[in-house]
Protein backbone atom coordinates (compact mmCIF):
# COMPACT_ATOMS: atom_id res chain seq x y z
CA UNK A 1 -46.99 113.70 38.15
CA UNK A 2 -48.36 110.80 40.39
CA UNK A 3 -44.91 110.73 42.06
CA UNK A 4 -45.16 114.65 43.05
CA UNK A 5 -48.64 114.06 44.36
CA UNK A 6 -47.22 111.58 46.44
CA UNK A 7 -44.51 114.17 47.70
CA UNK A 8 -47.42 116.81 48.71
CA UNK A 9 -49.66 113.70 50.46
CA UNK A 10 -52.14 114.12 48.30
CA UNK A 11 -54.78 111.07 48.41
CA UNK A 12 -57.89 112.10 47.46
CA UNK A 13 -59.19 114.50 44.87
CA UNK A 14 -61.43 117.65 46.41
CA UNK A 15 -64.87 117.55 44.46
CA UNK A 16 -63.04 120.24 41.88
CA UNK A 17 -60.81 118.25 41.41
CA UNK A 18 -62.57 115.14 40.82
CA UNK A 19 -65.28 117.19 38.41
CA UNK A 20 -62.86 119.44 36.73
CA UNK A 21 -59.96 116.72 35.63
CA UNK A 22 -61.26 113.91 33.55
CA UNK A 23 -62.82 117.02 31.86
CA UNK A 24 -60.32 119.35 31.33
CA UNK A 25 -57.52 115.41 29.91
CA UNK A 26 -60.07 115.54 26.95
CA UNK A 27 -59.20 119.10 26.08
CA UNK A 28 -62.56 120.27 26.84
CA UNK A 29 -63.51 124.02 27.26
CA UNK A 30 -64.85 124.18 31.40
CA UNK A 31 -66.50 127.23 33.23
CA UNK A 32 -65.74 126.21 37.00
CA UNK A 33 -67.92 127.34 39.82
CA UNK A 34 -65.45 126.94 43.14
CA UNK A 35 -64.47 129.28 45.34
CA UNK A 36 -60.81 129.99 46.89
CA UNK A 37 -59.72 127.20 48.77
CA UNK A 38 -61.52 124.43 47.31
CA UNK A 39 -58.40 123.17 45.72
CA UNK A 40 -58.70 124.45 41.47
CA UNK A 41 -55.67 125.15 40.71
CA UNK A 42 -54.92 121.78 40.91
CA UNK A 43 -57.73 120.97 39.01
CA UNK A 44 -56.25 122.56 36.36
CA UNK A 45 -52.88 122.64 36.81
CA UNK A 46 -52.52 118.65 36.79
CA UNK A 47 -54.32 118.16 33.32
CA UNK A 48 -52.27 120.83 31.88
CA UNK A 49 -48.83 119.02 33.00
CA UNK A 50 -50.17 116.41 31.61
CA UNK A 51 -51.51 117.41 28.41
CA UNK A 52 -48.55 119.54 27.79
CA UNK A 53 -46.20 116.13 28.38
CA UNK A 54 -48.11 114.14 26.15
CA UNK A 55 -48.23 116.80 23.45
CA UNK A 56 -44.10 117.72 23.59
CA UNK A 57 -42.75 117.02 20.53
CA UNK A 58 -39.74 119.14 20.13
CA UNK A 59 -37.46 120.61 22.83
CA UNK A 60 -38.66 124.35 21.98
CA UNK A 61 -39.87 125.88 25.45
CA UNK A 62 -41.94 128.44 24.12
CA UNK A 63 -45.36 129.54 25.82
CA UNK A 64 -48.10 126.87 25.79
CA UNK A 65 -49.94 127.59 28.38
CA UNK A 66 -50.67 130.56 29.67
CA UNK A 67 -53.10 130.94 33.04
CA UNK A 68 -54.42 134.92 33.89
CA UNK A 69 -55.01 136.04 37.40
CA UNK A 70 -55.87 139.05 39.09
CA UNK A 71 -53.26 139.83 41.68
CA UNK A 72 -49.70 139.32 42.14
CA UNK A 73 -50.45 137.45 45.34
CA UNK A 74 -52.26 134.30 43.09
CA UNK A 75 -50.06 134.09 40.61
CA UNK A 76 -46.86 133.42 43.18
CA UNK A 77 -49.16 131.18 44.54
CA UNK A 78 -50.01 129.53 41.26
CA UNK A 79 -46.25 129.50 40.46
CA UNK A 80 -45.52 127.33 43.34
CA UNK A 81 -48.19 124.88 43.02
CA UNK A 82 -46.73 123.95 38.92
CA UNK A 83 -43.23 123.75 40.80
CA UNK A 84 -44.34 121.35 43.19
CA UNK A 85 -46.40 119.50 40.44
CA UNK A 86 -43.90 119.61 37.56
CA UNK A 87 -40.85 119.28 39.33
CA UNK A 88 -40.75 115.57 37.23
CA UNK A 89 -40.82 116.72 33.98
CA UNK A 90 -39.16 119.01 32.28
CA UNK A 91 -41.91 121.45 31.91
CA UNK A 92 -40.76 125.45 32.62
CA UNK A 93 -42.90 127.71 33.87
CA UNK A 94 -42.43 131.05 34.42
CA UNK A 95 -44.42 133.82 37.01
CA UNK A 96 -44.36 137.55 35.53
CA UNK A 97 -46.39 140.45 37.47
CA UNK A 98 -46.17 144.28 37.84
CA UNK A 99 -45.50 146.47 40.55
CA UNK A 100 -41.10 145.01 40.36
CA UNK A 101 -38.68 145.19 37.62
CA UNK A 102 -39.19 143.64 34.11
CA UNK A 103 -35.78 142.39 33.44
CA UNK A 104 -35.47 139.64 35.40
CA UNK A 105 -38.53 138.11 34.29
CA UNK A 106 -38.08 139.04 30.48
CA UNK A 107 -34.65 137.30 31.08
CA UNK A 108 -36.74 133.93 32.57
CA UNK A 109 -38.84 133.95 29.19
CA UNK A 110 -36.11 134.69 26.95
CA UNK A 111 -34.61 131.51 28.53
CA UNK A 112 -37.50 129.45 27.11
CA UNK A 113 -40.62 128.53 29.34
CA UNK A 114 -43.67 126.53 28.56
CA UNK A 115 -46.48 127.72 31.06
CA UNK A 116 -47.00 131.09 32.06
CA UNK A 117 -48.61 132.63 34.80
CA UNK A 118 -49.48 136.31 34.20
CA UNK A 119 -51.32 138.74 35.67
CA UNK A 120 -53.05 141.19 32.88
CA UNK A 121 -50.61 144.40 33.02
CA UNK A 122 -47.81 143.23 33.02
CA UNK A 123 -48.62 140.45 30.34
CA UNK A 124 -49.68 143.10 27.58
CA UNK A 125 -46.73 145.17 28.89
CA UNK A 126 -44.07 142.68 27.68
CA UNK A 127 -46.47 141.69 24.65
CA UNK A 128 -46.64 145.47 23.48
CA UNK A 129 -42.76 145.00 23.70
CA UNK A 130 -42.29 142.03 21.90
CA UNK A 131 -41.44 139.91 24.86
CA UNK A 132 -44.12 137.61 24.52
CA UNK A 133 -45.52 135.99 21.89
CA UNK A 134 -49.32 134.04 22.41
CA UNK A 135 -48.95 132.10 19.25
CA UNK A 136 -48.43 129.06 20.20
CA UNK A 137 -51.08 129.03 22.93
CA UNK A 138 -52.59 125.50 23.79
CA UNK A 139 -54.52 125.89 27.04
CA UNK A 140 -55.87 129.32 28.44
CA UNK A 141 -56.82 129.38 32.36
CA UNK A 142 -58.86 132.46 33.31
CA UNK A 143 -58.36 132.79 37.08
CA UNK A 144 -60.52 134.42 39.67
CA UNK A 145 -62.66 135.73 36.47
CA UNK A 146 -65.43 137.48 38.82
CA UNK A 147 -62.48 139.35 41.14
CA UNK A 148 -60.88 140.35 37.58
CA UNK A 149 -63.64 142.39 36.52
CA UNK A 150 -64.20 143.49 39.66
CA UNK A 151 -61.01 145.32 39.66
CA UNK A 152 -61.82 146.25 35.91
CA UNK A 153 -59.46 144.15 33.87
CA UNK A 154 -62.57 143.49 31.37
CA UNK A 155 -61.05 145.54 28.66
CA UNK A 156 -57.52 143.71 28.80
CA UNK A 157 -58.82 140.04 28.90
CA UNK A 158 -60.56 140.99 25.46
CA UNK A 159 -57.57 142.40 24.65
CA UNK A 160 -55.69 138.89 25.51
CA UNK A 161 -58.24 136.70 24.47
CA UNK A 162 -57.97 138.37 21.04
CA UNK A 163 -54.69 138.04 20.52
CA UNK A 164 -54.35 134.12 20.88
CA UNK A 165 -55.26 133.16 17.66
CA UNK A 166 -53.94 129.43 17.70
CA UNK A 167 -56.90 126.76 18.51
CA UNK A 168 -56.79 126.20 22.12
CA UNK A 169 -58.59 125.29 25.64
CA UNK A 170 -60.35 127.51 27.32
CA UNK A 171 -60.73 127.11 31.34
CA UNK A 172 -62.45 129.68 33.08
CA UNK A 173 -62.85 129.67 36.78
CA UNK A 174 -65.13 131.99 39.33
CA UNK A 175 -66.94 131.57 42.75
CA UNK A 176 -69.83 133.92 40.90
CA UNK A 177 -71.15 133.90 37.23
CA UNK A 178 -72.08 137.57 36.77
CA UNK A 179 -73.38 138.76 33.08
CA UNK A 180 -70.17 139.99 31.72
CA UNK A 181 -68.51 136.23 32.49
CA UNK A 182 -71.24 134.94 30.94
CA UNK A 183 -70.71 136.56 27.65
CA UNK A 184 -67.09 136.10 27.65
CA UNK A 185 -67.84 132.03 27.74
CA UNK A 186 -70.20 132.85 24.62
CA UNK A 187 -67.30 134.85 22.74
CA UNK A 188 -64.31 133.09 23.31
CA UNK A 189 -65.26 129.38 24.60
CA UNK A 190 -66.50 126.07 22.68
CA UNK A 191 -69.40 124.02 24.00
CA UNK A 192 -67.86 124.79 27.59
CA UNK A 193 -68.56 121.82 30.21
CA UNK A 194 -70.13 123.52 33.32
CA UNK A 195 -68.52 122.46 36.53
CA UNK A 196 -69.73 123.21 39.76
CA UNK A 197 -68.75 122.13 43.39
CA UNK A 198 -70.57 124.49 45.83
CA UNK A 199 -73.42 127.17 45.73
CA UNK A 200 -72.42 130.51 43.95
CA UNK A 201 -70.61 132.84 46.47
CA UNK A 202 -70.59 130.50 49.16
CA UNK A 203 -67.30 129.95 51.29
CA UNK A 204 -65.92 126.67 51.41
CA UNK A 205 -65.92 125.13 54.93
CA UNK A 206 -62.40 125.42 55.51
CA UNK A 207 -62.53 129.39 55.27
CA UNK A 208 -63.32 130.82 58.70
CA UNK A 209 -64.94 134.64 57.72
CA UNK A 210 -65.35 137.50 60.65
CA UNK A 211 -67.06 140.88 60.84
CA UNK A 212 -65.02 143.58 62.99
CA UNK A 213 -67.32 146.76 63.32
CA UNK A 214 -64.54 149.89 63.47
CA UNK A 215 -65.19 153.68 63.92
């Protein structure tokens, strides 16, 4: 892992990162407060290589972790960031979302992959067909949680959430806290360690935002 951080220059943890990690290595529930572009995904993404390395006992690649996002867009992006930070190990991780063709992606889990990235359609899609199986969940990343009810995927988190029944993590991350978040933490998380980096809502510095008034 340290030898792939090296690769992508990384020197210094972003505040996320630096609250979120030693956390999330003792297997600790976390609600995360950052917004896009503060740099979570490696704050979760790293402990999870990590965890899931130190846990392998067999050779069976079947789905461990599995982190939820809203939008097709993320979860590519998500994708990318385990390949460049797993590349070392032998780790598989697999990206499924709607909107293409199922088969090439049931043919990628069929093939055996530890860490999936999913975006909520989809992911009950290929559960409903027997594609996917959540029992062997040990780490579950909620992604973008506010922008996920926002678009109304409230009904098929539940959904999710109620099907992994094995004893796992729960890491939830959000730029806002809104009720309904809040009483997802209180169903479905354990003494959850609050983590916070910025303001709720705020944009981190290295977003530029505009206003164009049109007709």
């Amino acid at each position: 892992i340290l030898q792939a951080l090296k690769e992508k220059k990384y020197e210094n943890p972003t505040p996320i990162q630096e609250k979120a990690i030693p956390v999330a290595l003792k297997n600790r529930d976390i609600i995360g407060i950052a917004q896009t572009g503060t740099g979570k995904t490696a704050a979760f993404a790293i402990p999870i290589i990590q965890l899931l390395t130190e846990e392998a006992t067999d050779n069976k690649h079947n789905i461990k972790a599995l982190i939820l996002t809203p939008t097709r867009e993320l979860a590519i992006q998500i994708d990318e960031c385990f390949s460049d930070y797993a590349k070392h190990t032998s780790l598989r991780h697999t990206v499924i979302f709607g909107g293409v063709n199922q088969n090439p992606q049931v043919r990628q889990i069929k093939q055996g992959t530890d860490i999936l990235i999913a975006t909520p359609g989809r992911l009950l899609d290929l559960i409903s067909q027997g594609f996917i199986h959540l029992n062997n969940i040990k780490h579950f990343i909620l992604d973008e949680a506010d922008r996920m009810l926002d678009m109304g995927f409230a009904p098929q988190i539940k959904n999710i959430l109620q099907t992994i029944q094995s004893k796992h993590q729960t890491m939830m991350f959000s730029a806002t806290m809104p009720p309904e978040i809040i009483n997802l933490t209180k169903s479905y998380m354990q003494l959850p360690v609050r983590v916070e980096v910025a303001p709720q809502g705020s944009a981190t510095t290295n977003v530029s935002q505009e206003l164009f008034f049109v007709h």
